[in-house]
Protein backbone atom coordinates (compact mmCIF):
# COMPACT_ATOMS: atom_id res chain seq x y z
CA UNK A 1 0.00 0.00 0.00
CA UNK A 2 2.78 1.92 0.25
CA UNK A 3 3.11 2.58 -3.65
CA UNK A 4 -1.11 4.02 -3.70
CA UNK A 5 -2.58 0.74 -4.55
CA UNK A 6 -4.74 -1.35 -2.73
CA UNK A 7 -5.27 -5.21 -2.32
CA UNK A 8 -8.48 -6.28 -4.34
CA UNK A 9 -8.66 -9.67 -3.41
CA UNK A 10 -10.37 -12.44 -5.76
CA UNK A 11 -13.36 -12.84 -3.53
CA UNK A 12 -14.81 -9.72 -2.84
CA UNK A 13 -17.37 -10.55 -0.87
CA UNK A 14 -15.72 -13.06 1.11
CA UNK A 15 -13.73 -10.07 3.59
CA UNK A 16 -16.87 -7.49 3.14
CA UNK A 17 -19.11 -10.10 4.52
CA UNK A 18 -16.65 -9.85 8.48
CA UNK A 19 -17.12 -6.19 8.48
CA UNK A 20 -19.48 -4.17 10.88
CA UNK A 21 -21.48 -1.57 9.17
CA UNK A 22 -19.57 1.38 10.04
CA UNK A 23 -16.18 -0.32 8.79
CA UNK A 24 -18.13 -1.41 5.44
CA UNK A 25 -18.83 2.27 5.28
CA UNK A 26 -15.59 3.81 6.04
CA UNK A 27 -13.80 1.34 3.54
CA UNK A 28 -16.91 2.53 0.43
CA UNK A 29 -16.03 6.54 1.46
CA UNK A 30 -11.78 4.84 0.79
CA UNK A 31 -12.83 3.69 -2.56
CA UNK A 32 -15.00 6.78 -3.71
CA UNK A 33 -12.54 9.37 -2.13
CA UNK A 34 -9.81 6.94 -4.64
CA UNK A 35 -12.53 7.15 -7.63
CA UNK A 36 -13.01 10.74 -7.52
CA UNK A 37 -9.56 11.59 -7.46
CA UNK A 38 -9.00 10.23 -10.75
CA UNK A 39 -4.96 9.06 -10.13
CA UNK A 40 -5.97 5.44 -10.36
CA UNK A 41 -5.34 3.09 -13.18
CA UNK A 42 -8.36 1.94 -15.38
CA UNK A 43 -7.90 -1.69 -14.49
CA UNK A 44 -7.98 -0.35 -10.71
CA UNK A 45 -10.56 1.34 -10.75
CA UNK A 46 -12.67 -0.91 -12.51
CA UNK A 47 -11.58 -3.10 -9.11
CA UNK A 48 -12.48 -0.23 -7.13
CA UNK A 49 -15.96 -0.25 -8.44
CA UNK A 50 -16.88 -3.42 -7.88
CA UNK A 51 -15.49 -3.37 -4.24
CA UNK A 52 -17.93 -0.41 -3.97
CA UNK A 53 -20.63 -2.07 -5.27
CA UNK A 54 -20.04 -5.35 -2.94
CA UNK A 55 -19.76 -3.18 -0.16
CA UNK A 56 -22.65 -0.82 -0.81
CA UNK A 57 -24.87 -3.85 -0.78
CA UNK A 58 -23.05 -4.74 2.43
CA UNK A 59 -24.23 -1.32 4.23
CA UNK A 60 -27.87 -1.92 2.81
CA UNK A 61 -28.35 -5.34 4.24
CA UNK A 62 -26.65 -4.16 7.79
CA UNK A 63 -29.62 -1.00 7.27
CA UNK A 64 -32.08 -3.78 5.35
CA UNK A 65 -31.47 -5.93 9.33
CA UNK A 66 -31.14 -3.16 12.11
CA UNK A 67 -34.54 -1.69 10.66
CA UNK A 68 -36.21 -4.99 10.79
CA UNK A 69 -35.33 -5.12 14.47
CA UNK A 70 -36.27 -1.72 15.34
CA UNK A 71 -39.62 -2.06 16.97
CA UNK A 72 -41.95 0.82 18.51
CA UNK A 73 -43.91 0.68 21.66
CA UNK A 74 -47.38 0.22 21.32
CA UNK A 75 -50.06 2.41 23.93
CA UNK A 76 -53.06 0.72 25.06
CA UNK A 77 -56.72 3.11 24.86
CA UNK A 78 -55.14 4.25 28.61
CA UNK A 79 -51.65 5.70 26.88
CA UNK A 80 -50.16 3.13 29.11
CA UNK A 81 -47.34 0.60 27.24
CA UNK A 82 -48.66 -2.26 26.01
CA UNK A 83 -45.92 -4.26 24.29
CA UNK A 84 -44.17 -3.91 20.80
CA UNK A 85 -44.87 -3.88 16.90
CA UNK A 86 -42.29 -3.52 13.92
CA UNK A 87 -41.72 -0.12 13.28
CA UNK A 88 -43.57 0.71 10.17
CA UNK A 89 -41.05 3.01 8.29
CA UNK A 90 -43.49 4.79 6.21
CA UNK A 91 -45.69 5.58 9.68
């Protein structure tokens, strides 16, 4: 890494798959920051993009799960807490 390229390894998804959602994220803002600067060699960067791409859908399904957990509390007729429902996003 010392020479300004990075390790693309064969499996992409296999190393994504390990990371948390805020490392996913921090290594997609690498590879755009390394897009947009435009010093990167066409073969890399075609590398670059698909890393992107594996780890953008890595950050949706983290959002995709934590959302499906989220849950809201539910008031009975009294305003008192009656349990939990899945938090209807569009609600």
């Amino acid at each position: 890494m010392a020479d300004g390229t990075i390790d693309i390894p064969g499996d992409i998804s296999g190393d994504i798959s390990e990371l948390s959602f805020e490392d996913a994220l921090r290594a997609l803002e690498d590879v755009v920051r390394r897009l947009e600067g435009g010093e990167v060699p066409l073969d890399e960067s075609i590398n670059l993009y698909e890393r992107g791409e594996a780890l953008r859908q890595h950050c949706q399904k983290r959002l995709d799960s934590a959302q499906a957990r989220i849950e809201k509390i539910v008031s009975g007729p009294d305003g008192a807490p009656r349990g939990t429902a899945p938090l209807d996003a569009d609600g």
